[in-house]
C-alpha atoms as a PDB file:
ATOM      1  CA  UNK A   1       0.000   0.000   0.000  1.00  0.00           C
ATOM      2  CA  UNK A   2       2.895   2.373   0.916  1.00  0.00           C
ATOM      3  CA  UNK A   3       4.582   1.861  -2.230  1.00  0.00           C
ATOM      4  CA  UNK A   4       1.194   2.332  -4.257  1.00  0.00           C
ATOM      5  CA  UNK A   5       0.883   5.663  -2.491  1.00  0.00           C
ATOM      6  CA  UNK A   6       4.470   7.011  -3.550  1.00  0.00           C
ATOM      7  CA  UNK A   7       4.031   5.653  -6.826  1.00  0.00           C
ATOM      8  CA  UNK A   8       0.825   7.119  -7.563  1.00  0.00           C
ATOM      9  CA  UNK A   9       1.837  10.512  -6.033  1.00  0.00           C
ATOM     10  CA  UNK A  10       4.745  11.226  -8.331  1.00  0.00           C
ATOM     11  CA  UNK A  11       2.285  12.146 -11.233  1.00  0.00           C
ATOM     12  CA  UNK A  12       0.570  14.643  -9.205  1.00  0.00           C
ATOM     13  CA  UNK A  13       3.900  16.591  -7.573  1.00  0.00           C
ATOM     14  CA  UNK A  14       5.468  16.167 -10.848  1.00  0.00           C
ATOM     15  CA  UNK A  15       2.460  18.394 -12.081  1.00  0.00           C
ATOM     16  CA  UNK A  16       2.871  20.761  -9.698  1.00  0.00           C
ATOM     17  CA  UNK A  17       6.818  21.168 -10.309  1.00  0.00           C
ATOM     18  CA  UNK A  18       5.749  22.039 -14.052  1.00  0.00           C
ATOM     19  CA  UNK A  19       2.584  24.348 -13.282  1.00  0.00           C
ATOM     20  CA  UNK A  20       5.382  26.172 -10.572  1.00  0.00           C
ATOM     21  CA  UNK A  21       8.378  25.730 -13.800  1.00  0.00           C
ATOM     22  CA  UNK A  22       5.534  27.694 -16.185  1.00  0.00           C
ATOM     23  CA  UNK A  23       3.901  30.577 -13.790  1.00  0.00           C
ATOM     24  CA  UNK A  24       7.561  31.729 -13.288  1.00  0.00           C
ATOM     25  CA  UNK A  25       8.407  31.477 -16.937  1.00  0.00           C
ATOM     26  CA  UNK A  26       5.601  33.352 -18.108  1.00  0.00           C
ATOM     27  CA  UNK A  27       6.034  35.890 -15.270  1.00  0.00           C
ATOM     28  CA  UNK A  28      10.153  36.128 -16.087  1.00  0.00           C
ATOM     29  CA  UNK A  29       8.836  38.079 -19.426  1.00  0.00           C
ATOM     30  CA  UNK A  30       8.665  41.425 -17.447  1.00  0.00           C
ATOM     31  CA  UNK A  31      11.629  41.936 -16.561  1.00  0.00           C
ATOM     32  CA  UNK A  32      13.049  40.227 -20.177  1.00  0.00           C
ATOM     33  CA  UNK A  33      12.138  43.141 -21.816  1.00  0.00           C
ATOM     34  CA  UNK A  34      14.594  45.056 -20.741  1.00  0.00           C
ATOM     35  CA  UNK A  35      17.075  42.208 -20.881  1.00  0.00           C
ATOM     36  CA  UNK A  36      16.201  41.965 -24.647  1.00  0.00           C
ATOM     37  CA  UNK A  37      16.842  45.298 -24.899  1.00  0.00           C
ATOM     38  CA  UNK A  38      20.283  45.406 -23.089  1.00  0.00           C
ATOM     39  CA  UNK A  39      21.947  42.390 -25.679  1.00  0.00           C
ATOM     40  CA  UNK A  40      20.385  43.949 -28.425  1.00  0.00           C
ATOM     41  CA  UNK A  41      18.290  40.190 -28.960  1.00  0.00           C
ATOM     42  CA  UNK A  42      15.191  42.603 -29.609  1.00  0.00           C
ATOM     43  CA  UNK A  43      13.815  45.761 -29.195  1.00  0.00           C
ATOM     44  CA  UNK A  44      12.090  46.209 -25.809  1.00  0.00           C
ATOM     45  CA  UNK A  45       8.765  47.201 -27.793  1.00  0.00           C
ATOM     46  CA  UNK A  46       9.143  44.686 -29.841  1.00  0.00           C
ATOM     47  CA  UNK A  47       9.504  41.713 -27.056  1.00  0.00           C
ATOM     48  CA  UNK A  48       6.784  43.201 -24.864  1.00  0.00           C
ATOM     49  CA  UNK A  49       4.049  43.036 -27.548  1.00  0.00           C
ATOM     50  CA  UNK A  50       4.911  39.392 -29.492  1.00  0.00           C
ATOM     51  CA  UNK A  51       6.307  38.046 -25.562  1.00  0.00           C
ATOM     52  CA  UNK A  52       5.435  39.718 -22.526  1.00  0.00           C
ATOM     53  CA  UNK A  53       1.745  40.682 -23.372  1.00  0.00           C
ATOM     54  CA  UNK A  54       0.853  37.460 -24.779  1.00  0.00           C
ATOM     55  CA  UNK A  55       2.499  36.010 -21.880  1.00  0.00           C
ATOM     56  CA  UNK A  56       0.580  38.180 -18.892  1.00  0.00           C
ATOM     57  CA  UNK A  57      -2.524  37.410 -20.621  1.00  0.00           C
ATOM     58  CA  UNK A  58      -2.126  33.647 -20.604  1.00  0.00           C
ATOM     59  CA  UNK A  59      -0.854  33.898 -16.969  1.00  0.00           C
ATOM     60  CA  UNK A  60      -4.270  36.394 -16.091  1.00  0.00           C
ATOM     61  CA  UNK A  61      -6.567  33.864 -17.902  1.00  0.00           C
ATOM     62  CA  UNK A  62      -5.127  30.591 -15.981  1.00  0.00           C
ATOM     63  CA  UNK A  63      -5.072  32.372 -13.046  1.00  0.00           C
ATOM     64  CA  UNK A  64      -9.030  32.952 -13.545  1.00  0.00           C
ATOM     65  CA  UNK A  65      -9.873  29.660 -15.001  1.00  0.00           C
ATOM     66  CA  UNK A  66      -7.844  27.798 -12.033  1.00  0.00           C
ATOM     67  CA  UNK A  67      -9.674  27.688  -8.277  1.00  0.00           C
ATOM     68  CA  UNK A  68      -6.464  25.891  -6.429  1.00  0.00           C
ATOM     69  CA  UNK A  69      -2.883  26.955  -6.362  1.00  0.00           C
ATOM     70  CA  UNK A  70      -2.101  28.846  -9.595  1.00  0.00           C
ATOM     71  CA  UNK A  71      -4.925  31.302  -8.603  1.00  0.00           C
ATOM     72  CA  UNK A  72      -3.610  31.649  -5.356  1.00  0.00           C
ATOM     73  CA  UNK A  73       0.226  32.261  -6.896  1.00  0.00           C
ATOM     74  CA  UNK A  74      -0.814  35.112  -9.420  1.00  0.00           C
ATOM     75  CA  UNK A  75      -3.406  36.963  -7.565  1.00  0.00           C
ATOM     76  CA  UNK A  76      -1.126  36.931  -4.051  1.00  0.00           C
ATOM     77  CA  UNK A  77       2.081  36.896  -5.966  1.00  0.00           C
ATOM     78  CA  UNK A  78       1.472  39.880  -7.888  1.00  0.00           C
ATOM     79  CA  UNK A  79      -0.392  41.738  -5.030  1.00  0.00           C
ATOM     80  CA  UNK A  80       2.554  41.282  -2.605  1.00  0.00           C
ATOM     81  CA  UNK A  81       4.543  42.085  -5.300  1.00  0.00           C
ATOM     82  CA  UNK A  82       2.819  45.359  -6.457  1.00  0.00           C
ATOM     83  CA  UNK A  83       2.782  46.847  -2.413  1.00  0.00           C
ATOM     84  CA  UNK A  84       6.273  45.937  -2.367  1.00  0.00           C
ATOM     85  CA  UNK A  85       7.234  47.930  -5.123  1.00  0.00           C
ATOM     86  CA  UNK A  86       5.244  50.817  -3.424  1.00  0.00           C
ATOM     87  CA  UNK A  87       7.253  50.627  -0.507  1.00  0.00           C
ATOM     88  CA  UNK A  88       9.956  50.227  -2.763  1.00  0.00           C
ATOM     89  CA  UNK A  89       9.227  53.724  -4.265  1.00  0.00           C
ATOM     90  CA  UNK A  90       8.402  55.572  -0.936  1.00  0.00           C
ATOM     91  CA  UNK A  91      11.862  54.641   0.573  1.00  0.00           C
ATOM     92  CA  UNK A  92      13.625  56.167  -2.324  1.00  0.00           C
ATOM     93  CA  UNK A  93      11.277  59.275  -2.583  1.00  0.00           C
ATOM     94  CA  UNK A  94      13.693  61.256   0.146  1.00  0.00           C
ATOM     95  CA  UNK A  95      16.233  61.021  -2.259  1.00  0.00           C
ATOM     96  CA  UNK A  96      14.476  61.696  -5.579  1.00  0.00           C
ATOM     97  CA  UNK A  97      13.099  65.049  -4.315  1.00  0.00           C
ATOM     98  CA  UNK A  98      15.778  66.286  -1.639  1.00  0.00           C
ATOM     99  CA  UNK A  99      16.273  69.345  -3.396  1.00  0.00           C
ATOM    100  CA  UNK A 100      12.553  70.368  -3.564  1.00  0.00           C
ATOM    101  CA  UNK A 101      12.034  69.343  -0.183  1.00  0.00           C
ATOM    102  CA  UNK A 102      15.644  70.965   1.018  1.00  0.00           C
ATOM    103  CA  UNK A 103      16.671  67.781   2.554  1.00  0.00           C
ATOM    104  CA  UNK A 104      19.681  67.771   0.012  1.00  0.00           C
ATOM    105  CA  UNK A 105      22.010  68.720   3.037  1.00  0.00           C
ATOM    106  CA  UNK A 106      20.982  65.365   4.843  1.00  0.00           C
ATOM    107  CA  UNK A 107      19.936  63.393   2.228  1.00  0.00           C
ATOM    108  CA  UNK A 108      21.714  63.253  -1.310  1.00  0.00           C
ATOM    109  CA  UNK A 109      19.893  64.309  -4.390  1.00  0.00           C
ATOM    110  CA  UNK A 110      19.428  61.036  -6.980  1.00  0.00           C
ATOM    111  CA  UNK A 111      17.362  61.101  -9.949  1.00  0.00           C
ATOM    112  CA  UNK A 112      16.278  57.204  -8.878  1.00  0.00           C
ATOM    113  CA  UNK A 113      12.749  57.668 -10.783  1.00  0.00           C
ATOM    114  CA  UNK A 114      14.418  58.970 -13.992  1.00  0.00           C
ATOM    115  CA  UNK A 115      14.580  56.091 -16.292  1.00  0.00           C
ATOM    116  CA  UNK A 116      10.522  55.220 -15.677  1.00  0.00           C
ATOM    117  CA  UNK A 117       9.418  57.452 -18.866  1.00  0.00           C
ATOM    118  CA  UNK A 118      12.556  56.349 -20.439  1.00  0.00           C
ATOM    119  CA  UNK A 119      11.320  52.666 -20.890  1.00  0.00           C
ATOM    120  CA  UNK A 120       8.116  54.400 -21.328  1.00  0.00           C
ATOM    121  CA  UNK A 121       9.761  55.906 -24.388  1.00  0.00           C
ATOM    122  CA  UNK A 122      11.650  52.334 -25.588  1.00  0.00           C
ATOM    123  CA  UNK A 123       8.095  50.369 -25.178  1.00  0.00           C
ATOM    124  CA  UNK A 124       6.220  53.126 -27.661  1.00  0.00           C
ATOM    125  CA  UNK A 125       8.573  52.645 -30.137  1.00  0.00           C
ATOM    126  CA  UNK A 126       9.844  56.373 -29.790  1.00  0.00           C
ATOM    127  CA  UNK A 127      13.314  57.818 -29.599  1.00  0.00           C
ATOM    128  CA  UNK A 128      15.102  56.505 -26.209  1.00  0.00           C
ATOM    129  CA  UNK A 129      18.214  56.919 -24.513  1.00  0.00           C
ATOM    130  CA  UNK A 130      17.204  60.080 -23.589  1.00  0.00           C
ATOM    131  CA  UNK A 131      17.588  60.669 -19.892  1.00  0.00           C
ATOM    132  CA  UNK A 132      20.915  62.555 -20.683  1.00  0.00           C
ATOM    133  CA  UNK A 133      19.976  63.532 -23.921  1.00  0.00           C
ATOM    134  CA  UNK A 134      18.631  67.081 -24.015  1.00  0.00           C
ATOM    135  CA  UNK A 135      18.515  67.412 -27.901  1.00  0.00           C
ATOM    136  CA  UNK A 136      15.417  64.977 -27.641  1.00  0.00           C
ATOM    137  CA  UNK A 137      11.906  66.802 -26.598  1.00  0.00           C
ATOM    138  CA  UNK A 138      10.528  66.388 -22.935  1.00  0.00           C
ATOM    139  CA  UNK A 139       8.660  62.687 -22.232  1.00  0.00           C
ATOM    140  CA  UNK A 140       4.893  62.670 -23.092  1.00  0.00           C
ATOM    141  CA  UNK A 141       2.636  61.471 -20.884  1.00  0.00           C
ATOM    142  CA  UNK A 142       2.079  58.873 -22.174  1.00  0.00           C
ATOM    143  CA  UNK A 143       5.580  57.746 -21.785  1.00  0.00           C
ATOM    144  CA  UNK A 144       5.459  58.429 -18.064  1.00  0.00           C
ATOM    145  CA  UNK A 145       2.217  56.431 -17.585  1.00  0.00           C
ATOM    146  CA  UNK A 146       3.489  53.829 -20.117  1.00  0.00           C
ATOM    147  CA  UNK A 147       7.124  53.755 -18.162  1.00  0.00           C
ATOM    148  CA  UNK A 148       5.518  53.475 -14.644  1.00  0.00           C
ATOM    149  CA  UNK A 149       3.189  50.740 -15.732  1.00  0.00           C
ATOM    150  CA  UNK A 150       5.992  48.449 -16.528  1.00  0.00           C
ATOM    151  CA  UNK A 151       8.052  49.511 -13.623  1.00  0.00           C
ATOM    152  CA  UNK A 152       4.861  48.357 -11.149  1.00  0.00           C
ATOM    153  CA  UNK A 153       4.461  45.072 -13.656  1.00  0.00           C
ATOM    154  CA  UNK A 154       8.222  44.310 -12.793  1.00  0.00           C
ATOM    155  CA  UNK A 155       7.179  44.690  -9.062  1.00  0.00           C
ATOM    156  CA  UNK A 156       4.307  42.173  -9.619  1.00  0.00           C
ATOM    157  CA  UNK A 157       6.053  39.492 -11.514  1.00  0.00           C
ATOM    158  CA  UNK A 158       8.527  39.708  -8.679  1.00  0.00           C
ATOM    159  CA  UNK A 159       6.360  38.372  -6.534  1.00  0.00           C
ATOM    160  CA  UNK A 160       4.675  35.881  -9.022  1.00  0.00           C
ATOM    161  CA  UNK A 161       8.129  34.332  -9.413  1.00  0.00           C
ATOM    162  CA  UNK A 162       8.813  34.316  -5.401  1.00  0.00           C
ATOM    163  CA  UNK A 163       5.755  32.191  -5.025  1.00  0.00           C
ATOM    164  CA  UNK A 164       6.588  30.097  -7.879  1.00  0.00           C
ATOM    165  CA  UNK A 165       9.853  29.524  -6.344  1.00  0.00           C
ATOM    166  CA  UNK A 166       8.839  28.864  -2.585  1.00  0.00           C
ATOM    167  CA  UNK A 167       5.365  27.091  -3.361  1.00  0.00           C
ATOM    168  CA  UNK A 168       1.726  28.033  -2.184  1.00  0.00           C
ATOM    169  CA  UNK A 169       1.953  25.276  -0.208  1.00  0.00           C
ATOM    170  CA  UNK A 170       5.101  25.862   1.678  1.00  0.00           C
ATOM    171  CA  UNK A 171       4.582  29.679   1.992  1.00  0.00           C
ATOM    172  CA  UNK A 172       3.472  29.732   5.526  1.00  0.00           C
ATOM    173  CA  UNK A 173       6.192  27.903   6.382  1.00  0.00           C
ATOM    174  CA  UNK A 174       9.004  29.585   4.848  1.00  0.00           C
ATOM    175  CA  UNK A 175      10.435  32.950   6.373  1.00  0.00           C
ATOM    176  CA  UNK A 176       9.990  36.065   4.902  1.00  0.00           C
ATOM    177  CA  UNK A 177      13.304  36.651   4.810  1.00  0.00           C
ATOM    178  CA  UNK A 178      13.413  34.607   1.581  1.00  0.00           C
ATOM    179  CA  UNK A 179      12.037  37.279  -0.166  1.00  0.00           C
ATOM    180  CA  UNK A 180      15.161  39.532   0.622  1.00  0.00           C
ATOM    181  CA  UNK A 181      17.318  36.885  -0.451  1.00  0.00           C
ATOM    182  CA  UNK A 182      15.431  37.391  -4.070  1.00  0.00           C
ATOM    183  CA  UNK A 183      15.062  40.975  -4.247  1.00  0.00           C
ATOM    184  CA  UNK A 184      18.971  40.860  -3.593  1.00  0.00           C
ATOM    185  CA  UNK A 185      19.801  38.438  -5.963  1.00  0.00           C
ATOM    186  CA  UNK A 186      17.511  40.707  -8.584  1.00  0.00           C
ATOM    187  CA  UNK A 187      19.538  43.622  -7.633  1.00  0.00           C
ATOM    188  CA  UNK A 188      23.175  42.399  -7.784  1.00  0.00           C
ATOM    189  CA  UNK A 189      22.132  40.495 -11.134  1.00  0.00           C
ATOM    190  CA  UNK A 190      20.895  43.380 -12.259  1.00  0.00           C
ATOM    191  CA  UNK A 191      24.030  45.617 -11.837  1.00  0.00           C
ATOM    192  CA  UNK A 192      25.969  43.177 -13.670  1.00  0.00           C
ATOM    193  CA  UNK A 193      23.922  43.524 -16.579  1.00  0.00           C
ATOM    194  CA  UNK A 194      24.404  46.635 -18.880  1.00  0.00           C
ATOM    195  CA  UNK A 195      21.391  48.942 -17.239  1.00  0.00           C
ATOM    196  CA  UNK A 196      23.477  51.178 -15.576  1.00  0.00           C
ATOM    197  CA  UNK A 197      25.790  51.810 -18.553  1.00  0.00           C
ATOM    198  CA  UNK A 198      22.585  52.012 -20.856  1.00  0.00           C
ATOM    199  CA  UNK A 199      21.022  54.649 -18.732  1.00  0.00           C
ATOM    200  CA  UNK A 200      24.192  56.605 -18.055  1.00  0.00           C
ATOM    201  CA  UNK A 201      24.359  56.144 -14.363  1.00  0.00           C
ATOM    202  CA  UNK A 202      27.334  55.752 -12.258  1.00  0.00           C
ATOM    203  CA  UNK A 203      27.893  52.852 -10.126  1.00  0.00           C
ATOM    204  CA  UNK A 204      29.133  54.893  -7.192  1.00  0.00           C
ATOM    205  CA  UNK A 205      29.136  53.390  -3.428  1.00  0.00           C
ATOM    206  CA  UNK A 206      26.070  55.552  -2.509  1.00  0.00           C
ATOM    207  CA  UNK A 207      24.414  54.562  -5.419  1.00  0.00           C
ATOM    208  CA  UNK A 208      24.922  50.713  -4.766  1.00  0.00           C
ATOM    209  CA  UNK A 209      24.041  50.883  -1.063  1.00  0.00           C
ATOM    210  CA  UNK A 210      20.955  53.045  -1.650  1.00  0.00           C
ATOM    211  CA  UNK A 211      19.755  50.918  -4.003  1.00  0.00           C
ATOM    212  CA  UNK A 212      20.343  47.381  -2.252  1.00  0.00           C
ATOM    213  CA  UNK A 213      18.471  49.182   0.496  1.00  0.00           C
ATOM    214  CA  UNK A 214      15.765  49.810  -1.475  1.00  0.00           C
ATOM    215  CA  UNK A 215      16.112  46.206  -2.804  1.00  0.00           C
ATOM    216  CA  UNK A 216      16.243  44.829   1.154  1.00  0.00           C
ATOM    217  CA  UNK A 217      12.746  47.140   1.679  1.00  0.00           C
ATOM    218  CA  UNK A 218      11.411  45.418  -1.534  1.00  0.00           C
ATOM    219  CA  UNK A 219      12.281  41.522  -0.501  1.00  0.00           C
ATOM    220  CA  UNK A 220      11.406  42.131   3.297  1.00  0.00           C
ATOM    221  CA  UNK A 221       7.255  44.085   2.287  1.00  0.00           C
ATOM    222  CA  UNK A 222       7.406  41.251   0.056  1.00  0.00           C
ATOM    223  CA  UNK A 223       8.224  38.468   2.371  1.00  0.00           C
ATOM    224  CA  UNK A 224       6.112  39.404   4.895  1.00  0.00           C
ATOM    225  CA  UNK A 225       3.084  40.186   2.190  1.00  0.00           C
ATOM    226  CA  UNK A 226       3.305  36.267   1.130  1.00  0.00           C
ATOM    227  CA  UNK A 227       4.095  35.149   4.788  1.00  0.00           C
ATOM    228  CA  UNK A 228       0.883  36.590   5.750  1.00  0.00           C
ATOM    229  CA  UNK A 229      -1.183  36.068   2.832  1.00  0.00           C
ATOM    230  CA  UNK A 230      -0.821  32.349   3.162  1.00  0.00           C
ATOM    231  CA  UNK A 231      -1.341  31.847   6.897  1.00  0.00           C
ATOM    232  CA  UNK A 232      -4.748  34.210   6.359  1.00  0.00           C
ATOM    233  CA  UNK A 233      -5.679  31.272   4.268  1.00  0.00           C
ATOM    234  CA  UNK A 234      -4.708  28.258   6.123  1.00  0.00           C
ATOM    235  CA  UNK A 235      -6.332  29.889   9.221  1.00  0.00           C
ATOM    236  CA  UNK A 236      -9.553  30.544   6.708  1.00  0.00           C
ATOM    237  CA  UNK A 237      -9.404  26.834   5.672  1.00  0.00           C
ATOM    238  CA  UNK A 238      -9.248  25.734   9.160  1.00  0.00           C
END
């Protein structure tokens, strides 16, 4: 009987390895857009309308057609995900307007929100590079809305991909701090990639620990998000 059990058992977790293998591909597009974009495989607009659209849409529809775990991965996944890049934004917002807010003698003055309306600008199709670039007209707003859009989808596949990685199931038992240990990982992979050269920004020492500090805010809102999404349930399920 033991035996049948294990044997019969395999099919199912092997299914749920795959589901797990395919909600983090499909949510990995996000953040390949830019990636495309950096190793000049493809245009960023170009990848998010044949790739990443197509690729959100599947993941929304699954998520809606499914009532078990996939549900439960997208729709607290990208929730946790989208708060933590909130929190995300607020800790850096000292820094973006210290000037304005004449905190510049305290806190230094980084233009960390400046590149939002530039991918804005790469995913219309318009002219980009631009952030240093004052040759090229002001962003529309479109771009902004267009730019800010992905940066919050980035934020929300982020936390697709956590729970694909960790499991539904396992959620409430894994620590939040998990989700630092990704944000991190995002971060330093991130900086080894060509963004910062793209975008014209320096890699300076404040630059690096601001923005692993950021990342640490990220991972932790985002840790604690999933970590108390799934015990919500399990204590609703009884």
């Amino acid at each position: 009987m033991t035996h049948t059990l294990s044997y019969s058992s395999r099919p199912n977790i092997t299914r749920q390895w795959l589901e797990r293998a395919a909600v983090f591909a499909l949510a990995s597009t996000s953040i390949a857009c830019l990636l495309v974009q950096f190793y000049r495989i493809a245009s960023m607009r170009s990848f998010t309308l044949r790739v990443f659209l197509p690729c959100a849409t599947v993941l929304a529809i699954w998520s809606m057609i499914d009532s078990g775990q996939i549900r439960k991965m997208v729709w607290f996944g990208a929730l946790a995900g989208f708060l933590a890049a909130c929190a995300y934004d607020i800790f850096r917002l000292p820094f973006v307007f210290a000037r304005p807010w004449h905190i510049d003698s305290i806190v230094p003055a980084m233009p960390l929100f400046k590149v939002f309306p530039e991918f804005g600008r790469m995913i219309l199709g318009t002219d980009w590079l631009a952030v240093f670039d004052n040759s090229l007209p002001p962003y529309k707003l479109s771009e902004h809305v267009v730019g800010w859009a992905y940066h919050f989808s980035n934020g929300m596949s982020f936390g697709i991909m956590y729970l694909a990685m960790i499991g539904v199931r396992n959620a409430g038992r894994r620590t939040w701090m998990w989700g630092i240990v990704m944000s991190l990982g995002i971060e330093l992979a991130l900086l080894l990639t060509p963004y910062a050269a793209t975008f014209g920004i320096p890699v300076t020492a404040r630059f690096v620990a601001i923005t692993l500090t950021a990342h640490i805010v990220f991972g932790a809102v985002m840790g604690l998000l999933v970590l108390r999404f799934s015990r919500a349930i399990a204590a609703r399920c009884g």
